[in-house]
Protein backbone atom coordinates (compact mmCIF):
# COMPACT_ATOMS: atom_id res chain seq x y z
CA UNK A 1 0.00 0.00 0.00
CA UNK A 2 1.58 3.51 -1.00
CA UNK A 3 1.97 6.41 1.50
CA UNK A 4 0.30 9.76 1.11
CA UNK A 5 2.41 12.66 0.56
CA UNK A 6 1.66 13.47 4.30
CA UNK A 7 2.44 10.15 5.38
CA UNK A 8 5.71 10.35 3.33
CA UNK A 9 6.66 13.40 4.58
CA UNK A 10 5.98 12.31 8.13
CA UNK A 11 8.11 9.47 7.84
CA UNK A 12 10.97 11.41 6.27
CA UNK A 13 10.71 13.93 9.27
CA UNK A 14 10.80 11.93 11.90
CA UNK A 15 12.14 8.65 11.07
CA UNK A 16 15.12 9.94 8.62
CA UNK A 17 15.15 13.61 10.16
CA UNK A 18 16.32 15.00 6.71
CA UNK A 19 15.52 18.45 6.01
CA UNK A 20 12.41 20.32 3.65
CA UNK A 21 14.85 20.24 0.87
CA UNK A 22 15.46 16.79 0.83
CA UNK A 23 11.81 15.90 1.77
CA UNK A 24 10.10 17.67 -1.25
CA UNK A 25 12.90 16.14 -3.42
CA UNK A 26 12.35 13.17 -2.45
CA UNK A 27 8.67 13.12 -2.40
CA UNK A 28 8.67 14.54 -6.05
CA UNK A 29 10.78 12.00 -7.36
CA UNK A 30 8.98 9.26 -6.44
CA UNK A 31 5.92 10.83 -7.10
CA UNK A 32 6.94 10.95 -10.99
CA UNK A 33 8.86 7.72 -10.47
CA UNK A 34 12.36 9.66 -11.25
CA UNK A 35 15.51 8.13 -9.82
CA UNK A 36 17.20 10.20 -7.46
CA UNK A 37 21.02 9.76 -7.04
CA UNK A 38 22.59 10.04 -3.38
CA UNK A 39 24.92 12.85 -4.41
CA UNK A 40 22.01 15.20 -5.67
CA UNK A 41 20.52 14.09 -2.54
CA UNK A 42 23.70 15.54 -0.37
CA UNK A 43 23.71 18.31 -2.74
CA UNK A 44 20.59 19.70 -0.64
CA UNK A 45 21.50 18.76 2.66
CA UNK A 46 22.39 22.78 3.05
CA UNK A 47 19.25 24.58 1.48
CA UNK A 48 17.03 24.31 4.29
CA UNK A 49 16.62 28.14 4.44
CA UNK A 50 20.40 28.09 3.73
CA UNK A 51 21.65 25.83 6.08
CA UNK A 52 19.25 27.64 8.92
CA UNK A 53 19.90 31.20 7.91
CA UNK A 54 15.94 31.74 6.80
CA UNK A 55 17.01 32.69 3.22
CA UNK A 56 14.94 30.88 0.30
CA UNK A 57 12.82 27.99 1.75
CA UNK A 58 14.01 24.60 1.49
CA UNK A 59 10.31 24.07 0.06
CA UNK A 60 11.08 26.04 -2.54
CA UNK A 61 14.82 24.72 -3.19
CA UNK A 62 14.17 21.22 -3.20
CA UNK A 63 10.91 21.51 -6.02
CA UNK A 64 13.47 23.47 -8.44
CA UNK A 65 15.90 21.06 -8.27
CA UNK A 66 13.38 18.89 -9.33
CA UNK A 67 12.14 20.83 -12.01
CA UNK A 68 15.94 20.52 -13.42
CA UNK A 69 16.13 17.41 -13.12
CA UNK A 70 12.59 16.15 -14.14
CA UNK A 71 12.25 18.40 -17.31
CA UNK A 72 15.97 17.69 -18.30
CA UNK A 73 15.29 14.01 -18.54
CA UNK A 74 12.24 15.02 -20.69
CA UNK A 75 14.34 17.11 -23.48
CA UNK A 76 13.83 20.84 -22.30
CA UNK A 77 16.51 23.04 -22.89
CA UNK A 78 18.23 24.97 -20.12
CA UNK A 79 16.40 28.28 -21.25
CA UNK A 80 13.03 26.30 -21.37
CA UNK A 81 13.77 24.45 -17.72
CA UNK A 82 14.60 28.67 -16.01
CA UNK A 83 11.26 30.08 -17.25
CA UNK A 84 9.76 27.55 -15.64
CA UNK A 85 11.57 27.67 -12.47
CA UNK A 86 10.64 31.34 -13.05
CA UNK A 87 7.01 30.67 -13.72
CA UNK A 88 7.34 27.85 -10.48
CA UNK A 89 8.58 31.02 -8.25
CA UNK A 90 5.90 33.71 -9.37
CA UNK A 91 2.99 30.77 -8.61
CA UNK A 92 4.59 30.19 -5.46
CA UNK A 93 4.94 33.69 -4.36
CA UNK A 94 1.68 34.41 -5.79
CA UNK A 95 -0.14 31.58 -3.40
CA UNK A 96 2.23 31.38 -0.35
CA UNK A 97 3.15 35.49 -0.54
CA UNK A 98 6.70 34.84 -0.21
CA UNK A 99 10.04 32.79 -0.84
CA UNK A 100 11.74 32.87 2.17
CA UNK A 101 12.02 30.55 5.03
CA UNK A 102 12.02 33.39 7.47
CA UNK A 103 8.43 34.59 6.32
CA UNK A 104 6.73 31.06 5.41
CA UNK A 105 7.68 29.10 8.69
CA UNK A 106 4.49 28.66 10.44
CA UNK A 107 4.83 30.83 14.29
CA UNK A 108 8.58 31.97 13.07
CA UNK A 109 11.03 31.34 14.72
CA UNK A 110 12.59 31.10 18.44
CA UNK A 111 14.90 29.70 21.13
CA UNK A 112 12.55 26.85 21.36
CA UNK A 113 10.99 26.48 17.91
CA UNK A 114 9.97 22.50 17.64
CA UNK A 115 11.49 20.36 15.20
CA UNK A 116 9.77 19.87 11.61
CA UNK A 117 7.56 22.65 12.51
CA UNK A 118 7.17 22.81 8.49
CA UNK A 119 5.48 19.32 8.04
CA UNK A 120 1.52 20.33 7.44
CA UNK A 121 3.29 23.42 5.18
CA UNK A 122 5.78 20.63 2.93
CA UNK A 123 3.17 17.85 2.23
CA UNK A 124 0.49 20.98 1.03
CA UNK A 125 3.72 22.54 -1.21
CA UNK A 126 4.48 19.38 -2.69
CA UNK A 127 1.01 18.43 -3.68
CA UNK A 128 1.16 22.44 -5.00
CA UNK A 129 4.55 21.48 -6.65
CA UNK A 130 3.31 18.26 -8.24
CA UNK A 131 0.40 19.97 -9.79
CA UNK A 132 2.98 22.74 -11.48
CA UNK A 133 5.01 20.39 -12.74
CA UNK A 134 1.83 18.37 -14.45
CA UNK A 135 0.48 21.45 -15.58
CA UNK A 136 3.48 21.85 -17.73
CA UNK A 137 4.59 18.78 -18.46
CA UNK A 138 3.32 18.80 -21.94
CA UNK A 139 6.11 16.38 -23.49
């Protein structure tokens, strides 16, 4: 029986304790049943907010390296695969009002923040992420 993207996520979380990044590339990739190779995996073991710094959100990070990936293996060209990470970021921003970690953490951040305080937030932006990519995936 397959997982839901929450139940994924979950897992991921707390069983593997790997970051947002690394959770939404994960889920995407086996969500369109795309191999994912352990160094692209370590590649994103940083972009979490940039390694905790509450730049661009891991969320965000880890469904355009995705979109590289995924629409490389389908023949896009390079200029083809940044419009749509640029189209990806304007829908984003447009729905969730922002890119950064800082401002899409739910409560912010403190001293005492909980781990994986993200999890509702990652399974709802990969299921946003998956329907992107379907939308134009027109090869």
């Amino acid at each position: 029986m397959e997982m839901t993207t929450e139940e994924r996520v979950h897992e991921l979380y707390w069983k593997y304790d790997i970051n947002c990044a690394r959770t939404t590339l994960t889920c995407l990739c086996e969500l369109f049943h795309v191999s994912l190779e352990e160094q692209t995996l370590n590649a994103a073991i940083g972009l979490h907010g940039a390694g905790g710094y509450r730049a661009q959100c891991g969320l965000v990070e880890g469904a355009l390296m995705f979109i590289g990936i995924y629409f490389s293996q389908k023949g896009k060209s390079d200029t083809d695969i940044a419009a749509l990470c640029y189209q990806y970021a304007d829908e984003f921003t447009e729905k969730y009002k922002s890119l950064k970690c800082f401002d899409l953490r739910p409560n912010g951040f403190s001293e005492n923040d909980p781990p994986h305080a993200c999890e509702k937030l990652t399974a709802e932006t990969i299921e946003f992420s998956s329907e992107f990519i379907k939308k134009y995936d027109v090869i």
